[in-house]
C-alpha atoms as a PDB file:
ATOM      1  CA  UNK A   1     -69.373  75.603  24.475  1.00  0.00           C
ATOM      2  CA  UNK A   2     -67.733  78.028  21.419  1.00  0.00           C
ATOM      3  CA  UNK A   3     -65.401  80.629  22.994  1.00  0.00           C
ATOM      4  CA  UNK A   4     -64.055  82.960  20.053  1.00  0.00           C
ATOM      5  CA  UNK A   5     -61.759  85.845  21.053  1.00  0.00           C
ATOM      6  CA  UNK A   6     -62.953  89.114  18.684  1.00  0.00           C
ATOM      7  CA  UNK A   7     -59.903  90.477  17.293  1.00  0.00           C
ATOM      8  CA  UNK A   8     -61.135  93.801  17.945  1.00  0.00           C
ATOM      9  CA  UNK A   9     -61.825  94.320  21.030  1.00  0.00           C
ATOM     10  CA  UNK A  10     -59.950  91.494  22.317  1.00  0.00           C
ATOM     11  CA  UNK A  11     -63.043  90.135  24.362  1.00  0.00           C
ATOM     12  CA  UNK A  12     -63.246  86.338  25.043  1.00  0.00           C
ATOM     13  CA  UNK A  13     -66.860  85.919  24.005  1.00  0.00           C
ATOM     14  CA  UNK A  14     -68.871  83.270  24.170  1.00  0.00           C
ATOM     15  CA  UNK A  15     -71.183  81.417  21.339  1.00  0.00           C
ATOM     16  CA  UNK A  16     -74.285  82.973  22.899  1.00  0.00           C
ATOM     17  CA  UNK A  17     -72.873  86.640  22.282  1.00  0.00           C
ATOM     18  CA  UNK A  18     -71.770  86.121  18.442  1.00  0.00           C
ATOM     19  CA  UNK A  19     -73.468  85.329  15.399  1.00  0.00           C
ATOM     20  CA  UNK A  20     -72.711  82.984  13.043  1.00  0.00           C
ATOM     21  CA  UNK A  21     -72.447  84.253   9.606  1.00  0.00           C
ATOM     22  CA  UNK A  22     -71.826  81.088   7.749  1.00  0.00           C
ATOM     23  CA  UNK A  23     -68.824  79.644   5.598  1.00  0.00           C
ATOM     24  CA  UNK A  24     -66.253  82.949   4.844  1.00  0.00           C
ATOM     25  CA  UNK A  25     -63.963  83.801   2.397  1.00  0.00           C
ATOM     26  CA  UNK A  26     -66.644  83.273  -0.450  1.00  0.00           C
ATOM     27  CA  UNK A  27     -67.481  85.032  -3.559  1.00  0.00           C
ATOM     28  CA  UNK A  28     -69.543  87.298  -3.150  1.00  0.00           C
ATOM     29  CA  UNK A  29     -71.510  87.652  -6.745  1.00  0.00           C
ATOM     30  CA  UNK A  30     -72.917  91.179  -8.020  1.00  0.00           C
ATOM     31  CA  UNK A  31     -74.147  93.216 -10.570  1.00  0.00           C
ATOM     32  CA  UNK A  32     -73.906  90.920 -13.906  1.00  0.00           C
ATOM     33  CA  UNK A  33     -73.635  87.662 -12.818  1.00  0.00           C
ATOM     34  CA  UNK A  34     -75.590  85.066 -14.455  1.00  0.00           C
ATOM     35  CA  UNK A  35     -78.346  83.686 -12.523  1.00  0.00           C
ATOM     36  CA  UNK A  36     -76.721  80.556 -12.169  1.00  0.00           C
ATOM     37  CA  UNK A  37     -73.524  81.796 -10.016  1.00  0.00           C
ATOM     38  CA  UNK A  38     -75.773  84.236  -7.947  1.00  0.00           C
ATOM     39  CA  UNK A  39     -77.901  80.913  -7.280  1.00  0.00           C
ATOM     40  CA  UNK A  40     -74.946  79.166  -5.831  1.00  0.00           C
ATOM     41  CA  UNK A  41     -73.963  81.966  -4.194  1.00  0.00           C
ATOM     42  CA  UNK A  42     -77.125  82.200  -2.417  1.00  0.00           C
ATOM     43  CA  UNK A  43     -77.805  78.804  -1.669  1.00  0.00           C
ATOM     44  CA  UNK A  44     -74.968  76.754  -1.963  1.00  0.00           C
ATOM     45  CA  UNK A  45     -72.447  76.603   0.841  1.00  0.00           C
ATOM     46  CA  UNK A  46     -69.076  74.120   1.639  1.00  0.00           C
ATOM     47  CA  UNK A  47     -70.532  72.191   5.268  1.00  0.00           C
ATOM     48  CA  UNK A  48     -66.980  70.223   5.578  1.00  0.00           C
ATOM     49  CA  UNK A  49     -66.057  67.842   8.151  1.00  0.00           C
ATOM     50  CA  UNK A  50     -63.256  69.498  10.073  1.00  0.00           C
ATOM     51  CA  UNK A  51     -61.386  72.654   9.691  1.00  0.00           C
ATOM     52  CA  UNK A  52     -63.369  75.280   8.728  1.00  0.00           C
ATOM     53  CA  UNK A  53     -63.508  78.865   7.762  1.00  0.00           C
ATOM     54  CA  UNK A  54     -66.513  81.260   8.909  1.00  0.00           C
ATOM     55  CA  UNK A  55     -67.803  84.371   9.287  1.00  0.00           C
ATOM     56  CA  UNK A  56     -69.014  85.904  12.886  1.00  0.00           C
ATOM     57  CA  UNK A  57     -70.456  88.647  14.368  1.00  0.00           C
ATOM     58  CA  UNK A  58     -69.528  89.753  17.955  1.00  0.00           C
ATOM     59  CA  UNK A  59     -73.247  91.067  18.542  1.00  0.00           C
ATOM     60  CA  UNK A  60     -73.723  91.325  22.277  1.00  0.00           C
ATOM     61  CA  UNK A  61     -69.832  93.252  21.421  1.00  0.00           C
ATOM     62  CA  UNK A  62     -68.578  95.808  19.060  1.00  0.00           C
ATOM     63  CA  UNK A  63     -70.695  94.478  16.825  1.00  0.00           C
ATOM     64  CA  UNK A  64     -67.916  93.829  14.272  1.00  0.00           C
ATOM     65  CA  UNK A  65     -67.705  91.416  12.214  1.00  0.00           C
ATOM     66  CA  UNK A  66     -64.228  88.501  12.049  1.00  0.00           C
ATOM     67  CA  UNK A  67     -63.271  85.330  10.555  1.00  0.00           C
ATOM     68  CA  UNK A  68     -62.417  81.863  12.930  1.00  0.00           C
ATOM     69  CA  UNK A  69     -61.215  78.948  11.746  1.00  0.00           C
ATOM     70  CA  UNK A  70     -62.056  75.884  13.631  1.00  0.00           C
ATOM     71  CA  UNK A  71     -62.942  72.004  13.278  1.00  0.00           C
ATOM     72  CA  UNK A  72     -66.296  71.201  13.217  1.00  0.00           C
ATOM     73  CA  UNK A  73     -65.631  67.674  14.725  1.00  0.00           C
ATOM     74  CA  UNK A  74     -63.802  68.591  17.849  1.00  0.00           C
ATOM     75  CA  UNK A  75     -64.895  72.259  17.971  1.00  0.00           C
ATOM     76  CA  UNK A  76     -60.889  73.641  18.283  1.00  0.00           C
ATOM     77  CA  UNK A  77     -60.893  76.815  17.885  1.00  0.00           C
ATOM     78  CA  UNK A  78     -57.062  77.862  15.558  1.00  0.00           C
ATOM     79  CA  UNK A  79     -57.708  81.612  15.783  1.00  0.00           C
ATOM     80  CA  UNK A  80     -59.523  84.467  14.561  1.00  0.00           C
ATOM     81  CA  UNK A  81     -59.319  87.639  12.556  1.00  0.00           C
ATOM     82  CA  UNK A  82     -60.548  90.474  10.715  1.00  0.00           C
ATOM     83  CA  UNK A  83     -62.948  90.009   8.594  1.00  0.00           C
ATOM     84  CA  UNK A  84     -61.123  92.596   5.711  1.00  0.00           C
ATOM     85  CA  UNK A  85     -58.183  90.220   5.886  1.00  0.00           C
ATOM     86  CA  UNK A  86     -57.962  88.246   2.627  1.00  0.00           C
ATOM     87  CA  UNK A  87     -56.521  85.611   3.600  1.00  0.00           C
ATOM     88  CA  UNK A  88     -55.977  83.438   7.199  1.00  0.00           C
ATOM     89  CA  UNK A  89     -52.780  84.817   8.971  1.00  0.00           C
ATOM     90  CA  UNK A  90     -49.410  82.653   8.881  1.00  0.00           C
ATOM     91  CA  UNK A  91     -50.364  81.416  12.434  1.00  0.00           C
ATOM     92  CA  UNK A  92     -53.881  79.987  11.786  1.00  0.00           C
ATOM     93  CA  UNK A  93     -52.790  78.660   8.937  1.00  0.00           C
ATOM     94  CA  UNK A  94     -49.728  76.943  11.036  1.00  0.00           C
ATOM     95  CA  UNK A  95     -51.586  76.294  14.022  1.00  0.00           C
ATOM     96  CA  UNK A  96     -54.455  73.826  11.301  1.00  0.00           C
ATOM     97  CA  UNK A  97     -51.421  72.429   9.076  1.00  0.00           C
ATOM     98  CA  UNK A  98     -49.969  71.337  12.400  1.00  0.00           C
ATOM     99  CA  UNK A  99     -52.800  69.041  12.981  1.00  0.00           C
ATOM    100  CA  UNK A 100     -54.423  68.775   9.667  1.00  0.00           C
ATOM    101  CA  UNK A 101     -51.055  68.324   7.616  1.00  0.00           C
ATOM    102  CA  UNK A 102     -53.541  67.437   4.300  1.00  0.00           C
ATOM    103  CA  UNK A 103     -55.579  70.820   4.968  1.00  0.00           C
ATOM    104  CA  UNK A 104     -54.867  73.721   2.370  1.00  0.00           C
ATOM    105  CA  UNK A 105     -56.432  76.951   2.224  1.00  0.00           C
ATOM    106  CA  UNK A 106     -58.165  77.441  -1.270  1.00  0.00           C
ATOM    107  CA  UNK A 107     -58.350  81.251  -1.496  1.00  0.00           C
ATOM    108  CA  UNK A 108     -61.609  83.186  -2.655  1.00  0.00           C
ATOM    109  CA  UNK A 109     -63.659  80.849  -3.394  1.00  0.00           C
ATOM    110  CA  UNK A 110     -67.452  80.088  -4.797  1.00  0.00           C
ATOM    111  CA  UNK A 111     -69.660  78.269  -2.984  1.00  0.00           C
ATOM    112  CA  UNK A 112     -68.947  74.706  -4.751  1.00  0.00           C
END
């Protein structure tokens, strides 16, 4: 089972009480966009094998929602945070380059 810790209110929650928003730090396209970036922004999402970044929800919560990084593969959880924060903090991103030494974090990215 998924155990994610809301950095908000601190509460150990468990997958049944969050929502999964899918992949995060994404562009998000708007007003002027052609239709083919707001097509891949809709539909097209990164699915990677291992680490991670995504977007949840503490529902049954604050209701807030927070970033986590994690593997897909072994479900190891490497932290979570805000979901205004820009960028993973310097101890996520630590905690994955630790055991995913090839792993980089690509910024704000579109859904390619």
């Amino acid at each position: 089972m998924l155990i994610l810790e809301c950095p908000y209110c601190g509460i150990h929650a468990e997958e049944t009480e969050l929502h999964a928003g899918g992949q995060a730090h994404i562009k998000r396209e708007t007003v002027g966009a052609d239709d083919a970036a707001f097509e891949a922004y809709l539909f097209t999402r990164a699915n990677p094998r291992g680490v991670h970044l995504e977007r949840w929800r503490h529902v049954n919560g604050c209701g807030k929602w927070f970033h986590a990084a994690r593997s897909t593969t072994t479900l190891e959880v490497f932290g979570t945070y805000p979901a205004q924060t820009l960028t993973p903090p310097d101890d996520i991103l630590a905690a994955i380059t630790a055991k995913h030494p090839d792993w980089t974090f690509k910024g704000w990215q579109g859904a390619t």
